[in-house]
Protein backbone atom coordinates (compact mmCIF):
# COMPACT_ATOMS: atom_id res chain seq x y z
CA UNK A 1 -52.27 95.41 180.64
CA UNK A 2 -51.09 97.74 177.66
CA UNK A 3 -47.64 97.42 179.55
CA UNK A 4 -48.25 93.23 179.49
CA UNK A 5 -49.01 93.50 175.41
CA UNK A 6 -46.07 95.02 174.63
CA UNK A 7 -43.90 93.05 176.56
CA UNK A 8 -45.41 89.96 174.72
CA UNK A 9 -44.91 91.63 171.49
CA UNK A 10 -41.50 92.33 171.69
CA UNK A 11 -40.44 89.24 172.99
CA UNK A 12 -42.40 87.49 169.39
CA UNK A 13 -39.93 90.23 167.86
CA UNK A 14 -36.96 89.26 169.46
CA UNK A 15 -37.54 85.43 169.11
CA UNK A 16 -37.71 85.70 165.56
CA UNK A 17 -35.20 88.42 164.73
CA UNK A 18 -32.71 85.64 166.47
CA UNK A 19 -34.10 83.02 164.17
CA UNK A 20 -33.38 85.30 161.09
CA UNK A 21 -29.82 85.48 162.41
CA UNK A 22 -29.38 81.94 162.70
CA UNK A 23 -30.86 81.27 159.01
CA UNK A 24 -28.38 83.93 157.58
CA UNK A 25 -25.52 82.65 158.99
CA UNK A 26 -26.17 78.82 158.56
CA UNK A 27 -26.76 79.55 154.83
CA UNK A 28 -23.50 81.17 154.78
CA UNK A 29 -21.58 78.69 156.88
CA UNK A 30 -23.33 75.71 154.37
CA UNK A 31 -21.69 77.24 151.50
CA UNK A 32 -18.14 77.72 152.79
CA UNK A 33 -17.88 74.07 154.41
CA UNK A 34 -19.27 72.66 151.41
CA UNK A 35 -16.60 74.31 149.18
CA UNK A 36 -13.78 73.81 151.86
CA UNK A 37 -14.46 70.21 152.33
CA UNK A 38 -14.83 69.38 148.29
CA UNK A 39 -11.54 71.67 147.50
CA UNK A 40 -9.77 70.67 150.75
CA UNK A 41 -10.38 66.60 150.78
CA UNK A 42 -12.72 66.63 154.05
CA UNK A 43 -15.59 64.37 154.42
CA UNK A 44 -15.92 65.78 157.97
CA UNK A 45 -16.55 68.76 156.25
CA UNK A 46 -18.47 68.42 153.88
CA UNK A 47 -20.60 66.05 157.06
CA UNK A 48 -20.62 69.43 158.15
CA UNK A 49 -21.60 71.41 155.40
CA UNK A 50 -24.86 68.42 155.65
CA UNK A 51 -25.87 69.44 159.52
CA UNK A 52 -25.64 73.11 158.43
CA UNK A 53 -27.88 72.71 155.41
CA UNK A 54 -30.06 70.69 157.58
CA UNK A 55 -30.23 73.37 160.04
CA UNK A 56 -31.22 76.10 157.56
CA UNK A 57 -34.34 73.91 157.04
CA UNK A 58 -34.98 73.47 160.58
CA UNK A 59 -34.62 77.03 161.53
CA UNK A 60 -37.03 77.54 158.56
CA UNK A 61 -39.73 75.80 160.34
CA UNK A 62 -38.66 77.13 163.62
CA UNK A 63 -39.35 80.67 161.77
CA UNK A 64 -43.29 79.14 160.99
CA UNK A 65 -44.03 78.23 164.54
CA UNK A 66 -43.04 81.42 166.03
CA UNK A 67 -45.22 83.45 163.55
CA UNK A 68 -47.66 80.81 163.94
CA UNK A 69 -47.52 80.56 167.30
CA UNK A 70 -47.71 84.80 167.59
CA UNK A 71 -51.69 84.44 166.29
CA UNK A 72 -54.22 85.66 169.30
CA UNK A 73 -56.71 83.06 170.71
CA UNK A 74 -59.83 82.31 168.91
CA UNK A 75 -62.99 80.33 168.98
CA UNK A 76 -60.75 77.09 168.46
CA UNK A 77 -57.56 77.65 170.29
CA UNK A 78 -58.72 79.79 173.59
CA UNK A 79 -55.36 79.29 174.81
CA UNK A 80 -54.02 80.82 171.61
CA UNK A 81 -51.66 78.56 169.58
CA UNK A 82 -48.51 77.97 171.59
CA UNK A 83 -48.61 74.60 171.51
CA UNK A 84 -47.08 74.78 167.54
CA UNK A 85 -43.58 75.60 169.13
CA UNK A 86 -42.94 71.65 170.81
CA UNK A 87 -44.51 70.39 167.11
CA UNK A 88 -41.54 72.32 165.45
CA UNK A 89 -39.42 71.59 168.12
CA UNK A 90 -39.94 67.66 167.47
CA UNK A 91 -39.37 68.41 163.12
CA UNK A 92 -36.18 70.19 164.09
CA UNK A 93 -35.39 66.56 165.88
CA UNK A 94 -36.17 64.92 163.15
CA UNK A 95 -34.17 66.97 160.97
CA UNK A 96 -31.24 66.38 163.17
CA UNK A 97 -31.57 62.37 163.42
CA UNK A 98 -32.09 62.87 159.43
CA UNK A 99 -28.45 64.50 159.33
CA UNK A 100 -26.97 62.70 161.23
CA UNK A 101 -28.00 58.95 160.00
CA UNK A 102 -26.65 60.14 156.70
CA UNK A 103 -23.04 61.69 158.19
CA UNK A 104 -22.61 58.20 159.66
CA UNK A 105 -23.59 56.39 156.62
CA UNK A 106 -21.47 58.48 154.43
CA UNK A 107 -18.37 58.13 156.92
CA UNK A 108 -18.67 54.14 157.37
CA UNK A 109 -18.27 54.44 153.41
CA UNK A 110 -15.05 56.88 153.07
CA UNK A 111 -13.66 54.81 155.88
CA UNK A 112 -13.80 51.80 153.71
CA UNK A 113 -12.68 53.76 150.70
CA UNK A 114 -8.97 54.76 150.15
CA UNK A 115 -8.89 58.91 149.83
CA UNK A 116 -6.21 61.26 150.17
CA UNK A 117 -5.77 63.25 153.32
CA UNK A 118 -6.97 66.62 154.41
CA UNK A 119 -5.48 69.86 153.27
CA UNK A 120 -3.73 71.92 155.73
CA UNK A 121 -5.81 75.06 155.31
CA UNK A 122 -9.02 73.21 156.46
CA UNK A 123 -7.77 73.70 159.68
CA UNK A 124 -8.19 77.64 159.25
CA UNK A 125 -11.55 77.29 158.15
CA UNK A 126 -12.47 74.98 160.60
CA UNK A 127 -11.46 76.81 163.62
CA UNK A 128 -12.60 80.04 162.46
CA UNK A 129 -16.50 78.01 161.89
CA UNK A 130 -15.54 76.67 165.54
CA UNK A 131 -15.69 79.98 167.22
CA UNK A 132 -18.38 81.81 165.54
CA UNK A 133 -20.99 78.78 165.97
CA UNK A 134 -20.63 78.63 169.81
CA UNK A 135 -20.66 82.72 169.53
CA UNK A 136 -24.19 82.05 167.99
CA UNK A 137 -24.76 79.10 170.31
CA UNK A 138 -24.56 82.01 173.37
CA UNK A 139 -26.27 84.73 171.38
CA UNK A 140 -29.25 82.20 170.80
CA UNK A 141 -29.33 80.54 174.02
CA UNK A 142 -29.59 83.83 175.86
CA UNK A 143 -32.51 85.20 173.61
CA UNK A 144 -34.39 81.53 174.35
CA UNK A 145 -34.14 81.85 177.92
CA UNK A 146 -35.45 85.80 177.47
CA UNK A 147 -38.18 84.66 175.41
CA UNK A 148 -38.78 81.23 176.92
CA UNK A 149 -39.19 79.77 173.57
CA UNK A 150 -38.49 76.20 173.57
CA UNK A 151 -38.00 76.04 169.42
CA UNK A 152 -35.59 78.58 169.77
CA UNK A 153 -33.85 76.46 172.66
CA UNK A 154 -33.72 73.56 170.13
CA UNK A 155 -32.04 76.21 167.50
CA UNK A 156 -29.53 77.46 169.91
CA UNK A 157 -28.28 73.57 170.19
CA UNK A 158 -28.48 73.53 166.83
CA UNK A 159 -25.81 75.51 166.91
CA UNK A 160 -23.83 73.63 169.75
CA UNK A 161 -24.24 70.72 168.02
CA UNK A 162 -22.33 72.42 165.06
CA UNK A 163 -19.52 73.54 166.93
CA UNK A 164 -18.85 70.24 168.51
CA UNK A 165 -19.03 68.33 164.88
CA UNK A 166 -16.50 70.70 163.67
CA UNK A 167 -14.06 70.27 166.68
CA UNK A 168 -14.29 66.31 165.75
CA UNK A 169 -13.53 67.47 162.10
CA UNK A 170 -10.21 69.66 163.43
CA UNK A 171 -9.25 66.61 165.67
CA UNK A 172 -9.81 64.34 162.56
CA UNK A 173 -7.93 66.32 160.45
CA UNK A 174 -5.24 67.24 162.30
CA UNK A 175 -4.40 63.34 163.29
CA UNK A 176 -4.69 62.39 159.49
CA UNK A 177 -2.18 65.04 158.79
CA UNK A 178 0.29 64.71 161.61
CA UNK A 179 0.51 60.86 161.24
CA UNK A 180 0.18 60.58 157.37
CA UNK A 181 0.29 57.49 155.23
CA UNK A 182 -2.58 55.41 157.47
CA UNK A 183 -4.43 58.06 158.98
CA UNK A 184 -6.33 59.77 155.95
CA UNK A 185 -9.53 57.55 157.46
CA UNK A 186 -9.07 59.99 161.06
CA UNK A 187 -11.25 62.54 159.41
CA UNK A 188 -13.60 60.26 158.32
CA UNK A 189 -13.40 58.68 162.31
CA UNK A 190 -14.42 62.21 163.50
CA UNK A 191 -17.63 62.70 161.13
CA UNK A 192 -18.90 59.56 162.60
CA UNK A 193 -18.42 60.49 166.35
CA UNK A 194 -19.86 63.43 165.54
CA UNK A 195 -22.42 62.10 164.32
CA UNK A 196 -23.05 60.04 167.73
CA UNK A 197 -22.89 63.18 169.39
CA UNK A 198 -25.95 64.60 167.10
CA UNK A 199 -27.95 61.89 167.97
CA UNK A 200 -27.59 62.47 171.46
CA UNK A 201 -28.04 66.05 171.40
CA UNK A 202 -31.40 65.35 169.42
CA UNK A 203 -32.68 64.20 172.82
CA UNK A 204 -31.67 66.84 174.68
CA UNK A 205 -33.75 68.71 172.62
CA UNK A 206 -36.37 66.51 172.38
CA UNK A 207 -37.23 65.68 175.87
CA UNK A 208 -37.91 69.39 177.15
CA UNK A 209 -40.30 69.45 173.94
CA UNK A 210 -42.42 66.45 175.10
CA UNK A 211 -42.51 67.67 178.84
CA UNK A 212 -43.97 70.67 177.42
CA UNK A 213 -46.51 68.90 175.43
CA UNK A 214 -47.36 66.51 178.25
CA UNK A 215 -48.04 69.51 180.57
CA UNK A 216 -45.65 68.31 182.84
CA UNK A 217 -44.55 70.65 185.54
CA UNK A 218 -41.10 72.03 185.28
CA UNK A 219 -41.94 75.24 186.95
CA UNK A 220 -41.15 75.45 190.83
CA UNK A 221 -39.12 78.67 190.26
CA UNK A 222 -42.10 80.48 188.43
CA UNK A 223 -44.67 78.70 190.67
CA UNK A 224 -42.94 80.53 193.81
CA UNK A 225 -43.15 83.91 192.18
CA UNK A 226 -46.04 83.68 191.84
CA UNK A 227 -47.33 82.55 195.24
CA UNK A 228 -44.91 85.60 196.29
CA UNK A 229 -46.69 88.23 194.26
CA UNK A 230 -49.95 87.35 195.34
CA UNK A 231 -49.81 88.02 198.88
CA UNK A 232 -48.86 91.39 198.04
CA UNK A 233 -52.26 91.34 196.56
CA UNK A 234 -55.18 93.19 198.93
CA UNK A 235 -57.00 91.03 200.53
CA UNK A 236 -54.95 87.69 199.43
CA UNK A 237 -54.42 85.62 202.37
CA UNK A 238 -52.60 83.22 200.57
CA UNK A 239 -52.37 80.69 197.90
CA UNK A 240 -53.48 76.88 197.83
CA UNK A 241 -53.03 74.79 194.64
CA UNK A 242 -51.18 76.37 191.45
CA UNK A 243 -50.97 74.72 187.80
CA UNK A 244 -48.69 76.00 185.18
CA UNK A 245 -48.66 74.75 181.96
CA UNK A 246 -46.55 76.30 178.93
CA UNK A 247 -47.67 76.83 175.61
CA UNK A 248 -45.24 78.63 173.11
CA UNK A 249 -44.00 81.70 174.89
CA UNK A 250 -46.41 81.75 177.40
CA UNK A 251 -47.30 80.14 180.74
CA UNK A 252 -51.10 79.56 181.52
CA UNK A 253 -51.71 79.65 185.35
CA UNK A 254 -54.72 78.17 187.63
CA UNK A 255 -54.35 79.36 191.25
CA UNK A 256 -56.52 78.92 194.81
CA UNK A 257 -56.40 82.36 196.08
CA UNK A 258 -57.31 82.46 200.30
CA UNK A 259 -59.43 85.01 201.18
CA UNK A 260 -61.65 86.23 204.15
CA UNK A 261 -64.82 83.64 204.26
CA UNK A 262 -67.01 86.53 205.40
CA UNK A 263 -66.58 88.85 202.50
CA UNK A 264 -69.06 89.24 200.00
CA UNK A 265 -69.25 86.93 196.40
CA UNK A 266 -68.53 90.70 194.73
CA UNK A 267 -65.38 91.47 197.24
CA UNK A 268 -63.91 88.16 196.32
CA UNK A 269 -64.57 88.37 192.23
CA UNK A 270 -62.96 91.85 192.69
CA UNK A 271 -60.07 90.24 194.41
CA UNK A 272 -59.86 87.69 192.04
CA UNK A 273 -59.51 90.31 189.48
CA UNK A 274 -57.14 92.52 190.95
CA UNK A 275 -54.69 89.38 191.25
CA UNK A 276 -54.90 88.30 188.04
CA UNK A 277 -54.31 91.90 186.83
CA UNK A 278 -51.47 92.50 188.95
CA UNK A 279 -49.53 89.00 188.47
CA UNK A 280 -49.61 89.52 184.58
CA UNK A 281 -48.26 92.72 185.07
CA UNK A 282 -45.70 91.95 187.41
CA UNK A 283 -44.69 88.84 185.15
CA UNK A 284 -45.32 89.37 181.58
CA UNK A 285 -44.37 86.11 180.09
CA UNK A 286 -47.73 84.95 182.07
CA UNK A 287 -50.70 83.94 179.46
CA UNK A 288 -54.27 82.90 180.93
CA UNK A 289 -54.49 83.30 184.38
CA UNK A 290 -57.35 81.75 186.34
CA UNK A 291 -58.54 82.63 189.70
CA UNK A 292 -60.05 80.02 192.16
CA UNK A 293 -61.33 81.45 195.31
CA UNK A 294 -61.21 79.92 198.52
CA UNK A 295 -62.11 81.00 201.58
CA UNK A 296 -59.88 80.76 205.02
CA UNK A 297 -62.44 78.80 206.88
């Protein structure tokens, strides 16, 4: 069990180390697009200086709800307070519709308004921001899938999303200057697509998030685990129904255990208890896990 806590608590520690990675460098990427895209003449830019300063705030919140989410059960919330993460994960969605209603507003406007074109050296800046946002897309989306944290899922897209808006601002900008005269508008063109593309990738995100809430099973690969480890149990004949809902970083199990109808009440609450022990210790991202016994005749 100690074995189990620790697990758990490094896994809160990893989630949110990530997140403080991902705040760092979107406050850092804000900045530079923001002052490439005013000095440079690049609304997709400076659309993309918006999503990053957009995303600061969302990973912000997504910060909350895993500290929120890390307090132990109480007389309120016996199933501790997991459930936070899908509420952040649907403000991070809203953050990104937000964005991304005001990129396309803003572009339909520059495309209607005469502006000069692009400067060349926005190109630099923009494929150097193209390669270190999927580098943090990976280096997030790795640590979610360790952690099984579905806010920091929606923060690894975050970054994803980023990485695609500014390869529509490098296509944009590099039309507007390789055609001139008549193309200035290209960059404004690839704010709005990207901008499409946001919207789309908000229910990506968003979907997972309510299947979560809903309790709606999305577990075979866990559930089978889990009916594998508990044969290996003593006196586990086999397993019947299984429910696994998620909540946070944590999956809360109910299982039929089959046992010999002849033991005694005692042998099968012992059982019971040896299962439970030994599938939380054999999976540690398990939460609550409740025994049903059933006997084999």
């Amino acid at each position: 069990m100690m074995n189990n806590l620790n697990n758990g608590m490094n896994t809160e520690q990893t989630a949110i180390r990530t997140i403080y990675f991902s705040i760092i460098g979107n406050t850092v990427l804000a900045i530079v697009k923001g002052l490439a895209g005013f000095f440079g003449n690049s609304y997709a830019l400076i659309a993309d200086a918006i999503e990053s300063t957009t995303d600061i705030f969302s990973s912000l919140l997504v910060l909350f709800g895993l500290k929120y989410a890390k307090r132990p059960a109480d007389k309120n919330h016996p199933y501790g307070h997991g459930k936070i993460e899908p509420l952040i994960t649907f403000l991070v969605v809203v953050f990104l519709v937000t964005s991304a209603t005001i990129i396309a507003y803003e572009s339909i406007q520059n495309i209607q308004t005469p502006h000069k074109s692009p400067k060349y050296w926005t190109l630099i800046v923009l494929g150097c921001i193209i390669l270190w946002k999927e580098i943090s897309f990976r280096i997030v989306i790795k640590k979610s899938k360790e952690t099984h944290s579905s806010s920091l899922k929606a923060d690894a897209w975050h970054h994803r999303s980023d990485a695609i808006t500014s390869m529509m601002a490098f296509i944009g900008i590099s039309i507007a200057l390789i055609f001139g005269e008549g193309y200035e508008t290209a960059d404004d063109w690839a704010a709005l697509f990207a901008s499409a593309f946001i919207l789309y990738n908000s229910y990506l995100i968003f979907r997972p998030a309510l299947g979560e809430i809903m309790d709606e099973h999305l577990y075979d690969d866990l559930l089978e685990e889990i009916r594998e480890e508990s044969i290996k149990v003593k006196g586990v004949l086999g397993t019947e129904k299984c429910f696994i809902r998620k909540a946070g970083m944590k999956y809360h199990v109910d299982l039929h255990a089959i046992v010999d109808g002849e033991i005694s009440v005692k042998e099968g609450h012992d059982i019971a208890h040896h299962l439970k022990d030994h599938l939380r210790m054999e999976i540690p991202h398990l939460g609550h896990v409740l025994i049903h016994i059933e006997p084999d005749k």
